[in-house]
Protein backbone atom coordinates (compact mmCIF):
# COMPACT_ATOMS: atom_id res chain seq x y z
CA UNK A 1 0.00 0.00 0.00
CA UNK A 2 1.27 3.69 -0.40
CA UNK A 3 3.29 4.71 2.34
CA UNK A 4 1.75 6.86 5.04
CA UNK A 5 3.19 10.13 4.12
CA UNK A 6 0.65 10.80 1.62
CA UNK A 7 -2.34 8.78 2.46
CA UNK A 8 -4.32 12.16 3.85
CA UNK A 9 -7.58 11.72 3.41
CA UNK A 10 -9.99 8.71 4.02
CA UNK A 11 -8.93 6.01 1.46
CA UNK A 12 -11.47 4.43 -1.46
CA UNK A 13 -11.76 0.92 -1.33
CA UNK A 14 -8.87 -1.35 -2.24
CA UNK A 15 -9.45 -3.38 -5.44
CA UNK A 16 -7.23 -6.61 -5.40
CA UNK A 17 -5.32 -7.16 -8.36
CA UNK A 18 -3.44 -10.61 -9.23
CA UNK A 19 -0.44 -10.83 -12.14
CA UNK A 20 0.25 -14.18 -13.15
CA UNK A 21 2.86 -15.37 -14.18
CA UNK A 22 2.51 -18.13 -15.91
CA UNK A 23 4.30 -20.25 -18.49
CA UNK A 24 2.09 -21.20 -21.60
CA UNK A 25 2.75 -24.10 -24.07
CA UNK A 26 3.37 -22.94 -27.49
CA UNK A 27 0.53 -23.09 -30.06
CA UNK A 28 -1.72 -24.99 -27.50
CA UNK A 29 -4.98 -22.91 -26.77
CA UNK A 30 -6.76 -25.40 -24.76
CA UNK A 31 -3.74 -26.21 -22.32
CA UNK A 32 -2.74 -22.93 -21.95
CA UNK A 33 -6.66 -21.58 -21.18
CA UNK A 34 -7.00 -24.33 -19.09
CA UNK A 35 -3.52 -22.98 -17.20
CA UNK A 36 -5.02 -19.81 -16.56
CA UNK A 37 -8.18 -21.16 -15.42
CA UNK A 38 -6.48 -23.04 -12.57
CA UNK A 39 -4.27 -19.94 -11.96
CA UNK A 40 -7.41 -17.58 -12.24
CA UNK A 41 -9.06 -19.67 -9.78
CA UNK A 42 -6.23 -20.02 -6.91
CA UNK A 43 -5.90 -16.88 -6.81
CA UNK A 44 -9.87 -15.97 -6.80
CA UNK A 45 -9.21 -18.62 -3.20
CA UNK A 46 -6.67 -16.11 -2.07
CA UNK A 47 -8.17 -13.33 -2.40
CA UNK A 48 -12.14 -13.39 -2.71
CA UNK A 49 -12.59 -10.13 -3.42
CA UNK A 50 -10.21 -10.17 -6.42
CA UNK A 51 -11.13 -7.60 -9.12
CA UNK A 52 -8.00 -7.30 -11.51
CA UNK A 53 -6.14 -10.00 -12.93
CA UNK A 54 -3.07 -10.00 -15.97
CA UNK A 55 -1.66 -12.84 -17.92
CA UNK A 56 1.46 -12.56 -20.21
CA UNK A 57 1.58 -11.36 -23.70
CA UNK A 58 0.70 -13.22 -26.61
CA UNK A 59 -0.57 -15.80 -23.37
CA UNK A 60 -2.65 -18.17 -25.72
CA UNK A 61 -0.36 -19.45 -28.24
CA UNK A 62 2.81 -18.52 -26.12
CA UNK A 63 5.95 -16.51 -27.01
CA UNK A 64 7.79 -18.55 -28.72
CA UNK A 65 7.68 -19.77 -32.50
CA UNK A 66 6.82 -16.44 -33.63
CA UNK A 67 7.10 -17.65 -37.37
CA UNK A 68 4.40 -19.46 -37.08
CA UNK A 69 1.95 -17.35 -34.51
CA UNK A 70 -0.32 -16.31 -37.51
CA UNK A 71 -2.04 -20.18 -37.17
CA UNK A 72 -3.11 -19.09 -33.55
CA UNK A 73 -4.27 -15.75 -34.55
CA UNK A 74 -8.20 -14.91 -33.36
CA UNK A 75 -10.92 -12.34 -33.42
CA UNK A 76 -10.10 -10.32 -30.37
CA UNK A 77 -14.40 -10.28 -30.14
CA UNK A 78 -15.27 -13.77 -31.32
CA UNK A 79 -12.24 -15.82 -30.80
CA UNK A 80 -12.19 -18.65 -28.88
CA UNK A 81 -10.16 -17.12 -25.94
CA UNK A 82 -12.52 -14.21 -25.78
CA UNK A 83 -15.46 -16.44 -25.46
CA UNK A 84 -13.52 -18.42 -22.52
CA UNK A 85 -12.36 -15.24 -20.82
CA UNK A 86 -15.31 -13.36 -20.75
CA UNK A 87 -17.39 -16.11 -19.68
CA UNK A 88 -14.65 -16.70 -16.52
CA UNK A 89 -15.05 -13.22 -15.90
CA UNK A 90 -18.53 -12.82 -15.58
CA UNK A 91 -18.45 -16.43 -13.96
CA UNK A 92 -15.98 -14.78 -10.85
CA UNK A 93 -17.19 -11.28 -11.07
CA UNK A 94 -13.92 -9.63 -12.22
CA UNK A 95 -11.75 -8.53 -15.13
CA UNK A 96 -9.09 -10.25 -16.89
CA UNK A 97 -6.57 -8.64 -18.72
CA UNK A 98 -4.69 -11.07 -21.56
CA UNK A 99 -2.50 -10.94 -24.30
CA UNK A 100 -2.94 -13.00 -27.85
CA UNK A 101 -2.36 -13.02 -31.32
CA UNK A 102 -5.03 -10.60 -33.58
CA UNK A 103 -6.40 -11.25 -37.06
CA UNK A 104 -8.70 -8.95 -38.77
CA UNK A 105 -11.20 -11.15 -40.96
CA UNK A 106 -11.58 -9.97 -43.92
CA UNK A 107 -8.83 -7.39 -43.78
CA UNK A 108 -5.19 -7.12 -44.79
CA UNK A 109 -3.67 -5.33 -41.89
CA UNK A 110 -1.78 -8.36 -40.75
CA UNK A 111 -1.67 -10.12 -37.72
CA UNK A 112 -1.18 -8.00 -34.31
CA UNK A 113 0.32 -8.53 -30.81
CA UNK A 114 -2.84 -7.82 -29.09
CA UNK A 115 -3.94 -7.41 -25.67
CA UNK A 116 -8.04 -8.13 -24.65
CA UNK A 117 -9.66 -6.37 -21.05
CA UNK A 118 -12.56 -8.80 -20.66
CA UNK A 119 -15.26 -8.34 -17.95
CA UNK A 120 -18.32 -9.49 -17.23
CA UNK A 121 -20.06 -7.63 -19.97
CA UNK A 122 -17.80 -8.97 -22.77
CA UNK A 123 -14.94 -7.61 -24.37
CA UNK A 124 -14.29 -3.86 -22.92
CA UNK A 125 -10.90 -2.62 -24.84
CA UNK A 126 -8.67 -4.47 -27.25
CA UNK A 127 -4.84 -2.61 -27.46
CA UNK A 128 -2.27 -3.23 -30.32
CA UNK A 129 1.51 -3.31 -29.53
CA UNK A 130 2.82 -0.43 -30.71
CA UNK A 131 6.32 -0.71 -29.76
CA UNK A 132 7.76 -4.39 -31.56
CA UNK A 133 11.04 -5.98 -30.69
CA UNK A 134 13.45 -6.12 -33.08
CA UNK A 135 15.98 -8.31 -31.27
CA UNK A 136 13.51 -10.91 -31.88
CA UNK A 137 11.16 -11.80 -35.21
CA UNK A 138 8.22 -9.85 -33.80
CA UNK A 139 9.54 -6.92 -35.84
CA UNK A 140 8.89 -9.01 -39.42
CA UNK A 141 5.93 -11.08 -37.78
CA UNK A 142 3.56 -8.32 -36.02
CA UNK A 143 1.81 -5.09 -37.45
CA UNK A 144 2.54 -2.78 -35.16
CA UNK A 145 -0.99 -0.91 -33.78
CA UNK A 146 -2.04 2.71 -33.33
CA UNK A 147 -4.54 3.60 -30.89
CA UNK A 148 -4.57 3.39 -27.17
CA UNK A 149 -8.12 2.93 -25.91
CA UNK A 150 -8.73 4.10 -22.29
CA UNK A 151 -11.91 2.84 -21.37
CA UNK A 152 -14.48 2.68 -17.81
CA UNK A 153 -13.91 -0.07 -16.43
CA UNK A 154 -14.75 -1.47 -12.88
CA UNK A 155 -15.05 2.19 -11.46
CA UNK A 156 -11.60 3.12 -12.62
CA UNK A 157 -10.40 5.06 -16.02
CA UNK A 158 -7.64 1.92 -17.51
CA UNK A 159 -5.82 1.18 -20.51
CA UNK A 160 -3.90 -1.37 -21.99
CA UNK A 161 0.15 -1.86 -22.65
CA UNK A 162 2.18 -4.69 -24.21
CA UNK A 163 6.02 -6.01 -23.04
CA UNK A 164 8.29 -3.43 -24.92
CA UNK A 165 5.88 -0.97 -24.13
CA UNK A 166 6.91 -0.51 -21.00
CA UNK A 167 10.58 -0.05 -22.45
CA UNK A 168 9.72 3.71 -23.41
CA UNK A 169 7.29 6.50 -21.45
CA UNK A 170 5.12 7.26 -24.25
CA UNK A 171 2.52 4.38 -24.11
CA UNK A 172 1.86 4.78 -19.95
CA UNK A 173 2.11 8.65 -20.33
CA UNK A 174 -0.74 9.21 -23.24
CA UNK A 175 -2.60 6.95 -21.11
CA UNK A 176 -2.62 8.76 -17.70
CA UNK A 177 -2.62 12.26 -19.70
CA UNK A 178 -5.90 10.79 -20.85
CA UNK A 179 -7.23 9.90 -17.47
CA UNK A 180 -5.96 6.46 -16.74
CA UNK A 181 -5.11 5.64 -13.23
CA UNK A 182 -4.60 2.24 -14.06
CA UNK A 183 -2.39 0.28 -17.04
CA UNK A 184 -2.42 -3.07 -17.13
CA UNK A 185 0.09 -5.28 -19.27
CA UNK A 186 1.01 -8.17 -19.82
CA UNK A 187 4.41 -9.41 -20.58
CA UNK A 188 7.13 -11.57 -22.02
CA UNK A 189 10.54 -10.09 -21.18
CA UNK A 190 12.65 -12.44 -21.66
CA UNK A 191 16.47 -12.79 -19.49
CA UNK A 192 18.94 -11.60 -18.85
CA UNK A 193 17.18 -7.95 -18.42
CA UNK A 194 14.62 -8.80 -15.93
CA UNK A 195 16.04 -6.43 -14.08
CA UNK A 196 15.02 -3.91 -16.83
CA UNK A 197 11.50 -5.51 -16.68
CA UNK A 198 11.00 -4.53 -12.92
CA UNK A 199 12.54 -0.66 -13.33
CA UNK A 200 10.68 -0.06 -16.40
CA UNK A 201 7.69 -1.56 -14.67
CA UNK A 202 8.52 0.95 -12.08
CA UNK A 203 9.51 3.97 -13.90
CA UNK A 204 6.25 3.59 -15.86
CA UNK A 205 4.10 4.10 -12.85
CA UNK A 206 6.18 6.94 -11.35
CA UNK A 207 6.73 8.66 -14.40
CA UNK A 208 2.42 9.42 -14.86
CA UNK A 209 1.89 8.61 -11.15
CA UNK A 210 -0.40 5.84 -12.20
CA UNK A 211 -1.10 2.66 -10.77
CA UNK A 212 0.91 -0.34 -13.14
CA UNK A 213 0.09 -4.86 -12.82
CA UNK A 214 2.19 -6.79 -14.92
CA UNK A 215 2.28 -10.24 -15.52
CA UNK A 216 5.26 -11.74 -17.16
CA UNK A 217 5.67 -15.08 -19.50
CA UNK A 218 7.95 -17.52 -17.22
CA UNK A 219 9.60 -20.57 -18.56
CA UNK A 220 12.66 -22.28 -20.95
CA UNK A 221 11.58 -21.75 -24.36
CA UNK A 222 14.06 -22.70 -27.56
CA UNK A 223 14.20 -19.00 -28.07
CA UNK A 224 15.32 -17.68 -24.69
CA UNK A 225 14.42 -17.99 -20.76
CA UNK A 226 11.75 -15.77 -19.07
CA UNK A 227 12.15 -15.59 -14.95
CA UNK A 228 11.24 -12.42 -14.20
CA UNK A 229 8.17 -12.04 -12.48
CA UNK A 230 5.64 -9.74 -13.24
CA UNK A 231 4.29 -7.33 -10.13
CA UNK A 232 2.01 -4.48 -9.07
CA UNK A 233 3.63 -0.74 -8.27
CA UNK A 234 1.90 2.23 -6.93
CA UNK A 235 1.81 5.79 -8.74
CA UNK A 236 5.33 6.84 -6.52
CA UNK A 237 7.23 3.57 -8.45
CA UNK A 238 7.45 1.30 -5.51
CA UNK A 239 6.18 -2.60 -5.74
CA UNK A 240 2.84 -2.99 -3.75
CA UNK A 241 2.26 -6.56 -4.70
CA UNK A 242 3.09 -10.01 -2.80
CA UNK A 243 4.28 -13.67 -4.42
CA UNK A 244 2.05 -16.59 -3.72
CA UNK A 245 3.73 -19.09 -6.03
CA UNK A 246 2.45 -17.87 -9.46
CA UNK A 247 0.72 -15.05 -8.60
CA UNK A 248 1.45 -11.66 -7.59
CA UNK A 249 -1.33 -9.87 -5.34
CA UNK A 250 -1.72 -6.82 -4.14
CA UNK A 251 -4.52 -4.34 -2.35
CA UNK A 252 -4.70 -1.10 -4.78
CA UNK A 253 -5.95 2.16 -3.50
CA UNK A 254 -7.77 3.84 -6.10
CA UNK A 255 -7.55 7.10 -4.53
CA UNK A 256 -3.50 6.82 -4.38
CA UNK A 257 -2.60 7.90 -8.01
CA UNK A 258 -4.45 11.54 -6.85
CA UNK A 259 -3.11 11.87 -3.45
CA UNK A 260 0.52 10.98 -4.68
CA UNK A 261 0.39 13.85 -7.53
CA UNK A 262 -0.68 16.66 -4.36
CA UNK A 263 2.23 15.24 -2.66
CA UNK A 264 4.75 14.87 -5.00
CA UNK A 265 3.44 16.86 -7.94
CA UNK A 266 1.95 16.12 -11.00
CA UNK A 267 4.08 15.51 -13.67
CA UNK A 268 1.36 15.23 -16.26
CA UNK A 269 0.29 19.14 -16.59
CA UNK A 270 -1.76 18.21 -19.43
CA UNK A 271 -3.42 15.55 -18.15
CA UNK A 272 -7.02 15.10 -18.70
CA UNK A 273 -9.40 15.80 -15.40
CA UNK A 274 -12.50 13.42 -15.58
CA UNK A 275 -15.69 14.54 -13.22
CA UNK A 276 -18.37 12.13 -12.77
CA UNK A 277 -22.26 13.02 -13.19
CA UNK A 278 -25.16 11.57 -12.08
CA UNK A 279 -23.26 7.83 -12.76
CA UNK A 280 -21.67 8.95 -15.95
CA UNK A 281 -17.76 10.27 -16.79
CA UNK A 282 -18.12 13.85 -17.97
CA UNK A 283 -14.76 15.06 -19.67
CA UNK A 284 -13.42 17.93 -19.09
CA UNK A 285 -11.72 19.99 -21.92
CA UNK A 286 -8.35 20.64 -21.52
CA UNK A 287 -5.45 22.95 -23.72
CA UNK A 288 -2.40 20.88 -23.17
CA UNK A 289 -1.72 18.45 -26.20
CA UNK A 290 -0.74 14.99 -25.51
CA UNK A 291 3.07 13.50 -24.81
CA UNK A 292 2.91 12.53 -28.46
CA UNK A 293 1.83 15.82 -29.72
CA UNK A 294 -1.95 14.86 -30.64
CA UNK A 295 -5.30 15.77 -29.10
CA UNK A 296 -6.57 12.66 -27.79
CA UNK A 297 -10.45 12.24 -28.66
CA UNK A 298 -12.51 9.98 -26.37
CA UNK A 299 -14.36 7.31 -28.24
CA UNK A 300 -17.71 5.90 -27.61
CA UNK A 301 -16.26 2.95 -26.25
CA UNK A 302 -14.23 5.17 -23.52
CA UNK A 303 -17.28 6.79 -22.15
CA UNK A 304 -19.21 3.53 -21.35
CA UNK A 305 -18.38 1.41 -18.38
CA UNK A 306 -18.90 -2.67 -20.34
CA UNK A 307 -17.93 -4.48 -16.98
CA UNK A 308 -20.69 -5.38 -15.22
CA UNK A 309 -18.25 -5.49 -11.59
């Protein structure tokens, strides 16, 4: 929990949040959505009131074998994972975070490393990599995406970020300038810089005092080793979360990311200020352009809440 320095004020809430870290088989859906099922459920025994939980990037065909992802690629609406995950979702009353490989039917865009939010309501935001590896093949393999959705979700503003993301400030930072308090994103950073994978995880969150969960890929693969474990960190960069063998948990305040910024300053000037109205977001129009030099616009599917939590 944030430290006691800055907690003035009654706190909101917690939410629990879980990132697992878990290691998927490659090109298997049904093993690896029956991994996270177990997974989803241990930790649902651990903490009942669990709201949040991440799973690694590109978690249902695995990271590995990237040559040949495009024969696990889905419908981020109508796949076969998105059918599982938002029925586990609405089955344990919480959200699920996942990454997977995207195809477009009917279109030539390519496939995409792709990350689904899932709640009880069905799909509520699907983000596209931006940022691809190039030590790797996911360069040549992936179409790298464009828009960051930040969406209502659970009774926080949250958005979506993938791995290499996280390498850069860009991707968290249009977020929180658009309101998000909370990023979730999942992960495979592979060794030996999981080192880098916790600081960037931290820097992320301190940089746009937001709240960060990240949940990493962990296993031998031909390709390389993953061991470092994905975690939660507060808006002031520190880790908040616990292990319990796969899992990370942690108790988020959703009222930290505000108090932090009146104690330590905001470092977002432009960020977007959201007021709520009878039930319903209301934005608030703002001068300051975004980190990347563009005025965010808020789509429809940012103003609704599709998580029935």
């Amino acid at each position: 929990m944030i430290r006691a320095d800055f907690t003035g004020g009654s706190p909101m809430p917690t939410q629990a949040v879980a990132t697992l870290n878990l290691g998927p088989k490659p090109g298997d859906l049904e093993h690896n959505l029956s991994l996270a099922e177990r997974a989803i459920r241990e930790a649902k025994s651990l903490e009942p009131d669990l709201r949040w939980v991440v799973l690694p990037e590109l978690f249902t065909c695995g990271y590995s074998a990237l040559e040949t992802v495009h024969l696990s690629a889905e419908d981020a609406e109508r796949g076969e994972s998105a059918r599982f995950f938002v029925s586990l979702a609405r089955e344990l009353g919480l959200c699920i975070a996942y990454g997977f490989a995207e195809t477009v039917p009917g279109s030539v865009t390519g496939v995409f490393d792709s990350a689904n939010l899932v709640g009880a309501g069905g799909v509520i935001a699907t983000y596209r990599k931006r940022n691809l590896v190039e030590t790797t093949p996911e360069y040549r393999v992936f179409t790298p995406g464009v828009e960051l959705p930040v969406v209502e979700a659970g009774g926080l503003r949250v958005a979506l970020a993938v791995c290499w993301d996280l390498g850069f400030p860009e991707v968290a930072r249009e977020a929180a300038a658009r309101g998000a308090d909370l990023v979730l994103a999942p992960a495979a950073w592979r060794d030996p810089w999981g080192a880098q994978y916790g600081l960037a995880c931290a820097a992320r969150a301190l940089d746009s005092g937001i709240h960060l969960a990240s949940a990493n890929q962990i296993g031998d693969y031909p390709e390389a080793r993953f061991s470092a474990t994905g975690h939660v960190y507060g808006p002031d960069g520190a880790r908040i979360s616990h292990g319990f063998g796969a899992a990370s948990l942690a108790d988020m305040d959703p009222g930290a990311p505000e108090r932090w910024r009146g104690f330590y300053g905001d470092t977002l000037p432009e960020r977007e200020r959201v007021s709520v109205v009878g039930g319903e977001p209301l934005e608030i129009e703002r001068s300051a352009v975004s980190p990347l030099g563009l005025r965010p616009t808020l789509s429809a599917v940012s103003r609704l809440s599709l998580a029935d939590s």
